[in-house]
PDB file of N, CA and C in Angstrom:
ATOM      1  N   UNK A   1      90.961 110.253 110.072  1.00  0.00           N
ATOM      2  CA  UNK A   1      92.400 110.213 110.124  1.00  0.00           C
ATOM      3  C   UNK A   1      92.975 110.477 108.724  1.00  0.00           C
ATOM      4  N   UNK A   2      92.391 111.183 108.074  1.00  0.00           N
ATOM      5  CA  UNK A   2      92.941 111.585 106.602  1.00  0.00           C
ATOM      6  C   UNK A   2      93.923 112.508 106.197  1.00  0.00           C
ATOM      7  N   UNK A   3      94.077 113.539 106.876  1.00  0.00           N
ATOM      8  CA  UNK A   3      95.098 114.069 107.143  1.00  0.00           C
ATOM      9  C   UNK A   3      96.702 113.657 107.023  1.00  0.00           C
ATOM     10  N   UNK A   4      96.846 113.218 108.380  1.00  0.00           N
ATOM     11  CA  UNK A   4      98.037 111.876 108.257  1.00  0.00           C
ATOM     12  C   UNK A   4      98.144 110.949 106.798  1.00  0.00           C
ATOM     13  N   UNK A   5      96.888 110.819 106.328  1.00  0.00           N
ATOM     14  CA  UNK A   5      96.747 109.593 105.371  1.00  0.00           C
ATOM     15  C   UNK A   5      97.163 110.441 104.147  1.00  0.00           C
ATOM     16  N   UNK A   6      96.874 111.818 104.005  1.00  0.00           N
ATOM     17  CA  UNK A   6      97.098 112.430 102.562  1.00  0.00           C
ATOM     18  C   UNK A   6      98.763 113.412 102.684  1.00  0.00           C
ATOM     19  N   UNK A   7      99.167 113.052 103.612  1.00  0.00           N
ATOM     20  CA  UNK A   7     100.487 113.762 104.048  1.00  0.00           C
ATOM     21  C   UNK A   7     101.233 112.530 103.686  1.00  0.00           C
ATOM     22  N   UNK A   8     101.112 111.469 103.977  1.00  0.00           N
ATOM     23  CA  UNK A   8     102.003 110.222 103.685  1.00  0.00           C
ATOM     24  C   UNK A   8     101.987 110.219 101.793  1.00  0.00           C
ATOM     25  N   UNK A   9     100.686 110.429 101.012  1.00  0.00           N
ATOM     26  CA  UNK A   9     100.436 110.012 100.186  1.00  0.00           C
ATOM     27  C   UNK A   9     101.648 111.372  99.435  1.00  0.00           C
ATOM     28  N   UNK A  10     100.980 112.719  99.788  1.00  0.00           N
ATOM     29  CA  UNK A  10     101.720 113.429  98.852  1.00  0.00           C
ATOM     30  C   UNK A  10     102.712 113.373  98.924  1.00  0.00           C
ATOM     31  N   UNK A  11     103.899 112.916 100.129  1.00  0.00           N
ATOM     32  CA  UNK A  11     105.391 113.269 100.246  1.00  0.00           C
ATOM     33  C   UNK A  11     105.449 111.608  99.571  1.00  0.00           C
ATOM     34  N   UNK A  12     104.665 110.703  99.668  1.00  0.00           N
ATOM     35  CA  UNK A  12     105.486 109.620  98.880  1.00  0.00           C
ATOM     36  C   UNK A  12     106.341 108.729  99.931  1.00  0.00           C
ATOM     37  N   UNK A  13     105.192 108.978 101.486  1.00  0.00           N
ATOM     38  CA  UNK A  13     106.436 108.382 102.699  1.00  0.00           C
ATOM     39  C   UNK A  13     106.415 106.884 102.204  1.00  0.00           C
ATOM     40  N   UNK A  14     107.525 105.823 102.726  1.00  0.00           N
ATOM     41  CA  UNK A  14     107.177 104.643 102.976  1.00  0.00           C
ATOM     42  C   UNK A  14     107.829 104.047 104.769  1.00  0.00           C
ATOM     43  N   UNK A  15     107.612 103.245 104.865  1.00  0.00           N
ATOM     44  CA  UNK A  15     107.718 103.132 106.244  1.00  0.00           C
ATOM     45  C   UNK A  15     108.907 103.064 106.387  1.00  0.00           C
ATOM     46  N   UNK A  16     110.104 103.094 105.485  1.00  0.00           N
ATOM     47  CA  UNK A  16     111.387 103.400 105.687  1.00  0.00           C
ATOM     48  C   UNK A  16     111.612 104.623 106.485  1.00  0.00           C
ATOM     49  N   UNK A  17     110.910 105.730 105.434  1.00  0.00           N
ATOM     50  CA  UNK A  17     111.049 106.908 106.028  1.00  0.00           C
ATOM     51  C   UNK A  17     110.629 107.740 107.411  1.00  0.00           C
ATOM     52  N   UNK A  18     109.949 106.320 108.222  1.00  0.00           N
ATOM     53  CA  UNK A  18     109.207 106.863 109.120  1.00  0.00           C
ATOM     54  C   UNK A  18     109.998 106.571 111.103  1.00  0.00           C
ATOM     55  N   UNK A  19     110.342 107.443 111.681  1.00  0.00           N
ATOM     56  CA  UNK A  19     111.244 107.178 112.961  1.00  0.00           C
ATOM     57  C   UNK A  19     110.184 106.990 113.626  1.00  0.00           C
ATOM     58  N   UNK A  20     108.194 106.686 113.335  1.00  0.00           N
ATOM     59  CA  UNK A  20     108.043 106.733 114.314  1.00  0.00           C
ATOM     60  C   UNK A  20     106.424 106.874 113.647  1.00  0.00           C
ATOM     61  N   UNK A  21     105.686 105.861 113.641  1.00  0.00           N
ATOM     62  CA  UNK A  21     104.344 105.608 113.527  1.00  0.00           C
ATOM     63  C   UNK A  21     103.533 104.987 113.770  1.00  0.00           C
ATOM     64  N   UNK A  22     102.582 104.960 114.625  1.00  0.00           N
ATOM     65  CA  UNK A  22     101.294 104.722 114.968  1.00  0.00           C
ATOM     66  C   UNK A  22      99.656 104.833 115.112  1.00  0.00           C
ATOM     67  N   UNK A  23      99.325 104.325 114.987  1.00  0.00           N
ATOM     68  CA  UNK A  23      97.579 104.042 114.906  1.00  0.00           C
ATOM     69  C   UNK A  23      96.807 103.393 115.926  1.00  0.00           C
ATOM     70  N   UNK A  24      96.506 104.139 117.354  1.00  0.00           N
ATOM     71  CA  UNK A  24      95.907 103.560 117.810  1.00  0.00           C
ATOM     72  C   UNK A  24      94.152 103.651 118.258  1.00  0.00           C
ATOM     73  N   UNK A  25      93.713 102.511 118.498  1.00  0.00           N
ATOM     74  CA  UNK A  25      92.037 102.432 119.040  1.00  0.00           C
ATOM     75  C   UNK A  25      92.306 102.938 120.927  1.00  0.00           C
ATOM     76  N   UNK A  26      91.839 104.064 121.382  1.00  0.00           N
ATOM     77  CA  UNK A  26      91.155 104.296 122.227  1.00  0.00           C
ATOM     78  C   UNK A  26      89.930 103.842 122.977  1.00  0.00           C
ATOM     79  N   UNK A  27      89.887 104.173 124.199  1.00  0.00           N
ATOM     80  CA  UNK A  27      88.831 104.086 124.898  1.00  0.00           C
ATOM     81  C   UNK A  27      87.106 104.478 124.404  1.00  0.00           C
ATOM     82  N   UNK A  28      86.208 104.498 124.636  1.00  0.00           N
ATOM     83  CA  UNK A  28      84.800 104.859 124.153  1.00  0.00           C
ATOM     84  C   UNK A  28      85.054 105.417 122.399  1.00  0.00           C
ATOM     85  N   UNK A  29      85.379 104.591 121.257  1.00  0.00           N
ATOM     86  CA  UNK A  29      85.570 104.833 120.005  1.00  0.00           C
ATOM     87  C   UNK A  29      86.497 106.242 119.787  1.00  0.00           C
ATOM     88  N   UNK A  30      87.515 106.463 120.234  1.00  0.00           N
ATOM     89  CA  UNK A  30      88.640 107.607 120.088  1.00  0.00           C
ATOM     90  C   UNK A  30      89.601 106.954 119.823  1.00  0.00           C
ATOM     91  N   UNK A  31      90.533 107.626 118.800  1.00  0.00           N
ATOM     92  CA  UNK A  31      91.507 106.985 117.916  1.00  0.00           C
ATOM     93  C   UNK A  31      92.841 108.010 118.034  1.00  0.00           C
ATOM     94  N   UNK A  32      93.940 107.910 117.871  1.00  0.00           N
ATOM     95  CA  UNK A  32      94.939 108.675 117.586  1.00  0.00           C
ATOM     96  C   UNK A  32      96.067 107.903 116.972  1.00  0.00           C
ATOM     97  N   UNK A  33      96.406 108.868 116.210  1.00  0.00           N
ATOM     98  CA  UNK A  33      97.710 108.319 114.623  1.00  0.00           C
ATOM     99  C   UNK A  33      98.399 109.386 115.394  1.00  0.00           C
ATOM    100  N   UNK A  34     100.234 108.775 115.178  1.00  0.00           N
ATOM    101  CA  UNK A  34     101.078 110.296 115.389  1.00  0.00           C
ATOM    102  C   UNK A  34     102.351 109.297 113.938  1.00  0.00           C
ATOM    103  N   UNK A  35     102.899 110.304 113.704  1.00  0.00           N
ATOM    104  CA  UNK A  35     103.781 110.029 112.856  1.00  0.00           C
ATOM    105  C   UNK A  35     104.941 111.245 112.740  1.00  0.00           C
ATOM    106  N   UNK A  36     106.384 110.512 112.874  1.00  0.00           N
ATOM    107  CA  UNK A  36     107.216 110.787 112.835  1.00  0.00           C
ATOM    108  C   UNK A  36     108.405 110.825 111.628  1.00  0.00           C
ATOM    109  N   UNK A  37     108.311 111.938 110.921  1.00  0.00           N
ATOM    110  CA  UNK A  37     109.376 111.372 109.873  1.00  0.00           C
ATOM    111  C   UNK A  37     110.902 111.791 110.132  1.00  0.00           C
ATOM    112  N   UNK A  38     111.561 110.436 110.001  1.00  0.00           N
ATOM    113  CA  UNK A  38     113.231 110.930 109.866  1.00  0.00           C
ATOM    114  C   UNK A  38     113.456 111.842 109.282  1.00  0.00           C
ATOM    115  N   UNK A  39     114.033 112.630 110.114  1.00  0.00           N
ATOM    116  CA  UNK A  39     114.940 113.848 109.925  1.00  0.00           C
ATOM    117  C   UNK A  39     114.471 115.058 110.291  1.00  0.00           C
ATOM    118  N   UNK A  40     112.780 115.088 110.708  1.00  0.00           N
ATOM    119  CA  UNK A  40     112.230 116.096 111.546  1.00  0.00           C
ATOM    120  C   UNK A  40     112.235 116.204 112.993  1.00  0.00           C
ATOM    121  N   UNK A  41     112.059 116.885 113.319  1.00  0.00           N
ATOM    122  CA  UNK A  41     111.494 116.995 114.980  1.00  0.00           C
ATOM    123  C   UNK A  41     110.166 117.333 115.229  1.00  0.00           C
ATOM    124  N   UNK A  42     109.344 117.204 114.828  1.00  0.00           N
ATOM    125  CA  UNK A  42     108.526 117.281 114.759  1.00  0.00           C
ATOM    126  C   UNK A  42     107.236 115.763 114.729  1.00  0.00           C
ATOM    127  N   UNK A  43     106.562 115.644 115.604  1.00  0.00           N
ATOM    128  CA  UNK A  43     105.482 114.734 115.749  1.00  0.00           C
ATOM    129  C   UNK A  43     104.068 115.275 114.723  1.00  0.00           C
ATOM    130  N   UNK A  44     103.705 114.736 113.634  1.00  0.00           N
ATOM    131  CA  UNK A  44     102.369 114.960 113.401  1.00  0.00           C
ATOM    132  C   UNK A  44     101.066 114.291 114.197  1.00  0.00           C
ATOM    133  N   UNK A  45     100.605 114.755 114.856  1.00  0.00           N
ATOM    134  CA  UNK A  45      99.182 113.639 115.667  1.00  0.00           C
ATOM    135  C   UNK A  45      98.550 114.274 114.949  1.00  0.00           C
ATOM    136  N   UNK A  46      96.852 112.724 114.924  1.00  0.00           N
ATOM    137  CA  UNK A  46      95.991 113.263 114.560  1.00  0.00           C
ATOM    138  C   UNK A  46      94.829 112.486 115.450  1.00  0.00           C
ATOM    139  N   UNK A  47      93.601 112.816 116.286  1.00  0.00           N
ATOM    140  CA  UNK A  47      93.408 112.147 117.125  1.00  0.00           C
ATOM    141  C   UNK A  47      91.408 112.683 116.701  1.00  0.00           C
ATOM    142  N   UNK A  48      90.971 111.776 117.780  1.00  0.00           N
ATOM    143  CA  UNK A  48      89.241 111.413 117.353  1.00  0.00           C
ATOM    144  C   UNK A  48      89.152 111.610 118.685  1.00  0.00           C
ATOM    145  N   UNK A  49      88.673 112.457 119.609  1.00  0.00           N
ATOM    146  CA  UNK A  49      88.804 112.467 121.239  1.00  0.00           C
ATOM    147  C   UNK A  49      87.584 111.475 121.846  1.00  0.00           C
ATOM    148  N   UNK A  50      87.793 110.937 122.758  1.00  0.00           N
ATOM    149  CA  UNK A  50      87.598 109.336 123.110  1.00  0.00           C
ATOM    150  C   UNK A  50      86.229 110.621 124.198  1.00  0.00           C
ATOM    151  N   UNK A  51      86.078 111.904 124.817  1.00  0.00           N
ATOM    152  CA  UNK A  51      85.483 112.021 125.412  1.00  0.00           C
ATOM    153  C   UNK A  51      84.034 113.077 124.670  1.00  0.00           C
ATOM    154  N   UNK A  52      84.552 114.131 123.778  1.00  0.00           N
ATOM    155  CA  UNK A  52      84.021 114.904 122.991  1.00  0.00           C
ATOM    156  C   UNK A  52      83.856 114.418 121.496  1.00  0.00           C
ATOM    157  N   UNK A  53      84.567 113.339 121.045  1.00  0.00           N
ATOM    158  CA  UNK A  53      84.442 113.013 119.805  1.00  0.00           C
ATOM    159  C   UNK A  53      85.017 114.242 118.797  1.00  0.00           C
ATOM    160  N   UNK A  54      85.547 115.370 119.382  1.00  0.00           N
ATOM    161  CA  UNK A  54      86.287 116.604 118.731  1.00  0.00           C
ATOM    162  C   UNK A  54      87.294 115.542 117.956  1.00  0.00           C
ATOM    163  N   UNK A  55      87.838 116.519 116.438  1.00  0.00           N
ATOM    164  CA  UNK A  55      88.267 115.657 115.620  1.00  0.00           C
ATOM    165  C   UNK A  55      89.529 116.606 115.354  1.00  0.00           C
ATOM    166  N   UNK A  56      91.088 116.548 115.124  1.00  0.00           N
ATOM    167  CA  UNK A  56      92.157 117.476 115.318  1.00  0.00           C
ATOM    168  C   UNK A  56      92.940 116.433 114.682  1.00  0.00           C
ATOM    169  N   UNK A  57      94.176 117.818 114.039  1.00  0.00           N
ATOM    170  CA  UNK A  57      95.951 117.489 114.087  1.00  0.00           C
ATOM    171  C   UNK A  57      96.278 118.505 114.167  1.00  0.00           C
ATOM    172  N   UNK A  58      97.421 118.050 114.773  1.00  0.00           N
ATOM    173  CA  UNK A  58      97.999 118.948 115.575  1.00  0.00           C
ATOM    174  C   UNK A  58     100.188 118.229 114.942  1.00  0.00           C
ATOM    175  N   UNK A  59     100.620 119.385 115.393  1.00  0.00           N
ATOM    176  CA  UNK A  59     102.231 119.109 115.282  1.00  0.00           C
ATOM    177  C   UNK A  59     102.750 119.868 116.748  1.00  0.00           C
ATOM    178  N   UNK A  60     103.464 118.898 116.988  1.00  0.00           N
ATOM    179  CA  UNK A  60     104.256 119.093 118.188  1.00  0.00           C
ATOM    180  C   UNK A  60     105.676 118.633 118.335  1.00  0.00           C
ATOM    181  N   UNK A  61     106.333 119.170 119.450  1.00  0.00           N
ATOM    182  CA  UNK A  61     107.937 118.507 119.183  1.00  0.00           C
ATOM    183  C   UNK A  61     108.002 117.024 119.501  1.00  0.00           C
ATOM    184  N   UNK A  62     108.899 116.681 118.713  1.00  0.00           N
ATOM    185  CA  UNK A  62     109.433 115.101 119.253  1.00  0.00           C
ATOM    186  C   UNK A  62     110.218 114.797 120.303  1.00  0.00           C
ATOM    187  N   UNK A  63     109.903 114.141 121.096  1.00  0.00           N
ATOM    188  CA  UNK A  63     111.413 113.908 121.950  1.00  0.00           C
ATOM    189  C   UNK A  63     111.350 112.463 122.308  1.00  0.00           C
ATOM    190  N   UNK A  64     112.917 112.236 122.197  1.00  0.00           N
ATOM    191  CA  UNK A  64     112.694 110.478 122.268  1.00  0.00           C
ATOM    192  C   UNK A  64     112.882 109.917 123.953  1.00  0.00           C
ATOM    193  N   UNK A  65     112.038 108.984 124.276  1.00  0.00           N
ATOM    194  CA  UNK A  65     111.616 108.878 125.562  1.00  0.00           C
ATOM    195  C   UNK A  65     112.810 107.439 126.165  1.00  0.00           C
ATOM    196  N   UNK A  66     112.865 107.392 127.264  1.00  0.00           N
ATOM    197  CA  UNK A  66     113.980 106.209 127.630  1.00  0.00           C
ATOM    198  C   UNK A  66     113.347 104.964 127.512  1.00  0.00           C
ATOM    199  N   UNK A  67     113.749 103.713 127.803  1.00  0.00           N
ATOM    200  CA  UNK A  67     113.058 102.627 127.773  1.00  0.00           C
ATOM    201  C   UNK A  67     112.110 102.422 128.718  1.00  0.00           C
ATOM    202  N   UNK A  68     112.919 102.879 129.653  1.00  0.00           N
ATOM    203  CA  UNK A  68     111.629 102.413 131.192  1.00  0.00           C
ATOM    204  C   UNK A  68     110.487 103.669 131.221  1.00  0.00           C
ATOM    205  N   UNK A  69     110.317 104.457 129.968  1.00  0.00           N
ATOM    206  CA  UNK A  69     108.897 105.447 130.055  1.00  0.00           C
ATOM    207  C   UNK A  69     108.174 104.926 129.440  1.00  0.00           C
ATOM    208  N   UNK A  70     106.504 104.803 130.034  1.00  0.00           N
ATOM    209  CA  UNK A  70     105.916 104.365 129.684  1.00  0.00           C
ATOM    210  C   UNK A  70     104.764 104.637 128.369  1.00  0.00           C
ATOM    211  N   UNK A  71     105.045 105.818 128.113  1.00  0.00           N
ATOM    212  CA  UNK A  71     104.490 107.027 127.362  1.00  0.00           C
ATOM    213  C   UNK A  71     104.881 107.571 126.387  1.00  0.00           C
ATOM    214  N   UNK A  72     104.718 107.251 125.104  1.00  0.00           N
ATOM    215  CA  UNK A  72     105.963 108.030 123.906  1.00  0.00           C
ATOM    216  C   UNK A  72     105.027 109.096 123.615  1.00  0.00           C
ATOM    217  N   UNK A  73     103.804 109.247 123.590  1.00  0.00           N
ATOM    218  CA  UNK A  73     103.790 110.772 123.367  1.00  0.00           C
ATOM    219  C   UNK A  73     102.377 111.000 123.868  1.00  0.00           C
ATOM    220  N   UNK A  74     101.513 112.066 124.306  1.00  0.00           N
ATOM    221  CA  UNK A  74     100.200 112.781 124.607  1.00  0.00           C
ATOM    222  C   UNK A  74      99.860 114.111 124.010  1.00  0.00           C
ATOM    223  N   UNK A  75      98.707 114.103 124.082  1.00  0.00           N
ATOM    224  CA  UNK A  75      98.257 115.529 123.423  1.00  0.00           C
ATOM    225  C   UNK A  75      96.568 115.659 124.195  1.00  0.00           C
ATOM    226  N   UNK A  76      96.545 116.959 124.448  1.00  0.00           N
ATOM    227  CA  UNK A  76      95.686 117.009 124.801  1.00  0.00           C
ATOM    228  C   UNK A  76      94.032 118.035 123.964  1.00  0.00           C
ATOM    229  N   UNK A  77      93.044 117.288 124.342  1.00  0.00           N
ATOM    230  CA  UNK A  77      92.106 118.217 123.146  1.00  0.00           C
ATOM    231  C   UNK A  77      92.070 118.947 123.419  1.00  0.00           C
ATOM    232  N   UNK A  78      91.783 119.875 122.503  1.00  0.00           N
ATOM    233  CA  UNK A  78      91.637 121.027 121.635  1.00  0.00           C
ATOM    234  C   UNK A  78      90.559 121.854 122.507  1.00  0.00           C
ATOM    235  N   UNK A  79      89.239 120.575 122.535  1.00  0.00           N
ATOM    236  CA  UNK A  79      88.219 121.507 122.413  1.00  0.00           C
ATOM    237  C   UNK A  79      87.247 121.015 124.088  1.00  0.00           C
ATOM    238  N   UNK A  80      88.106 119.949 124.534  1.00  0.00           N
ATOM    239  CA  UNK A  80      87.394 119.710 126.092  1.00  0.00           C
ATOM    240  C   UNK A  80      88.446 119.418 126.923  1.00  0.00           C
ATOM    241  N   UNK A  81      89.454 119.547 126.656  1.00  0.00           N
ATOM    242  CA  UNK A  81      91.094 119.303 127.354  1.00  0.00           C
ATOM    243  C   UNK A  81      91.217 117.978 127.848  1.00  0.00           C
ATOM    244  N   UNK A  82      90.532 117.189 127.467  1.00  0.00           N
ATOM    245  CA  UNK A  82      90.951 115.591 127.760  1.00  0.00           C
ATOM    246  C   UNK A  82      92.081 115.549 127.559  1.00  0.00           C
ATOM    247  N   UNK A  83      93.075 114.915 128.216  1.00  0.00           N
ATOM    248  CA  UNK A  83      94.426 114.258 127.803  1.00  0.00           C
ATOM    249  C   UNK A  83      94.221 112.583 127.103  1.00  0.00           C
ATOM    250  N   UNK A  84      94.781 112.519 125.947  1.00  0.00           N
ATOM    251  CA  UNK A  84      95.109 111.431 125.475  1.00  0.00           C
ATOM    252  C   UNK A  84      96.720 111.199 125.308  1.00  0.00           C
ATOM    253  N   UNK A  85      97.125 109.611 125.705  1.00  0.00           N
ATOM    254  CA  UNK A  85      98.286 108.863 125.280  1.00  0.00           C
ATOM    255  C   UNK A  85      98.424 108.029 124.945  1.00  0.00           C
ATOM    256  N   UNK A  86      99.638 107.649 124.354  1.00  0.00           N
ATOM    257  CA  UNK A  86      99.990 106.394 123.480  1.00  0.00           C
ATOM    258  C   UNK A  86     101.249 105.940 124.744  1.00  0.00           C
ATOM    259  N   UNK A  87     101.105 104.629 125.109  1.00  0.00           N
ATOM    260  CA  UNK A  87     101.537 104.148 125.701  1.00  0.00           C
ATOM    261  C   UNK A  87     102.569 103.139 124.770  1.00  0.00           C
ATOM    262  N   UNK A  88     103.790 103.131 125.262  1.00  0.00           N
ATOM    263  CA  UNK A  88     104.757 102.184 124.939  1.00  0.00           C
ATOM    264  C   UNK A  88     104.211 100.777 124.404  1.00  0.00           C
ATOM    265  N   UNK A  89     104.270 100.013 123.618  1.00  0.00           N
ATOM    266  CA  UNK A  89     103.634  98.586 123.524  1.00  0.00           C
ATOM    267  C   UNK A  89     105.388  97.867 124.170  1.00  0.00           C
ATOM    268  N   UNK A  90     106.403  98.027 123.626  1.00  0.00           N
ATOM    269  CA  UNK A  90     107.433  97.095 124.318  1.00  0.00           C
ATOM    270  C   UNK A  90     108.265  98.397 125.189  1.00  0.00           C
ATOM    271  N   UNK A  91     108.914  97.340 126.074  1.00  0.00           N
ATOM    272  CA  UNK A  91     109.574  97.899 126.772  1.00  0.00           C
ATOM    273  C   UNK A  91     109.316  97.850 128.178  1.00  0.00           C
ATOM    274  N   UNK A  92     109.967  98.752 129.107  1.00  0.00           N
ATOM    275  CA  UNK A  92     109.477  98.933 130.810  1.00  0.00           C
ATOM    276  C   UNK A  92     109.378  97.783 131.531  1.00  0.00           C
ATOM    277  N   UNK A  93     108.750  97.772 132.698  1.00  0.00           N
ATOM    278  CA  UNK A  93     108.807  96.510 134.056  1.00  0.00           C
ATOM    279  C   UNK A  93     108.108  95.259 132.547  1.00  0.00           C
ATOM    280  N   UNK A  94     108.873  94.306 132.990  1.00  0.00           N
ATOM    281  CA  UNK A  94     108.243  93.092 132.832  1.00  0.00           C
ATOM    282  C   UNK A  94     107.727  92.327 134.198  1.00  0.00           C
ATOM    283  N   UNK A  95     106.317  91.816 134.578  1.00  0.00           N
ATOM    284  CA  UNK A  95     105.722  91.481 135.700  1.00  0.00           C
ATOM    285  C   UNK A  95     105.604  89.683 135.236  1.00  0.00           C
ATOM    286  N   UNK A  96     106.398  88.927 135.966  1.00  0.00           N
ATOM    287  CA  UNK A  96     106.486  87.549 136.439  1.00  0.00           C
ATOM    288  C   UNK A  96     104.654  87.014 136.134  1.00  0.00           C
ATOM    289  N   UNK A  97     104.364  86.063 135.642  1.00  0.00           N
ATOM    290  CA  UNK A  97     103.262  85.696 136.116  1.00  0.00           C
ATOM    291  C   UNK A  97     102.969  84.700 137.366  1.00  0.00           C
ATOM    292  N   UNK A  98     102.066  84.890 137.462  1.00  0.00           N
ATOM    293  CA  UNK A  98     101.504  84.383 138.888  1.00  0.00           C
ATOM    294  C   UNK A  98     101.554  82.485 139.092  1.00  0.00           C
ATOM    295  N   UNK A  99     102.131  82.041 139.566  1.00  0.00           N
ATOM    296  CA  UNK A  99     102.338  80.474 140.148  1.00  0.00           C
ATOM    297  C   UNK A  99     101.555  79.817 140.508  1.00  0.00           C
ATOM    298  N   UNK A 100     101.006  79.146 140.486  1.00  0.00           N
ATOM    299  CA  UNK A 100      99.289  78.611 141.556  1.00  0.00           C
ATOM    300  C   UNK A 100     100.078  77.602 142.395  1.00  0.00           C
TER     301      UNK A 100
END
């Protein structure tokens, strides 16, 4: 994930500057970072594919998603077309827990 990591370093981001960053752990050791800086449209991902272990970044458009979507952004590999996503952490149905 160095990429992302030496793009933050040379522009000098701090998390002020950022509309939009994450780091997440995947399924079978696959990882994906996307980062968003204010004032672009533009998404940087950078992802570890959870099925091929293929290693990518990629830039794609941003678009900002409603509350009740569960999905702020996907990309799919490069090199075995797995789809990977980053799923919302807040937001969407909240489910009651169960009563005994």
């Amino acid at each position: 994930m160095e990429k992302i990591s030496a793009m933050i370093k040379e522009r000098g981001l701090k998390p002020a500057d950022c509309a939009y960053h994450t780091l997440r752990e995947l399924e079978n050791g696959g990882k994906i970072r996307v980062l968003v800086v204010k004032g672009e449209k533009n998404a940087h991902i950078e992802y570890i594919c959870p099925q091929c272990k293929h290693t990518d970044c990629v830039t794609q458009e941003w678009k900002e998603v409603s509350k009740a979507a569960k999905i702020r952004a996907s990309v799919k590999c490069a090199k075995c077309g797995f789809m990977m996503k980053v799923e919302k952490l807040k937001g969407g149905k909240k489910s009651k827990p169960k009563e005994d």
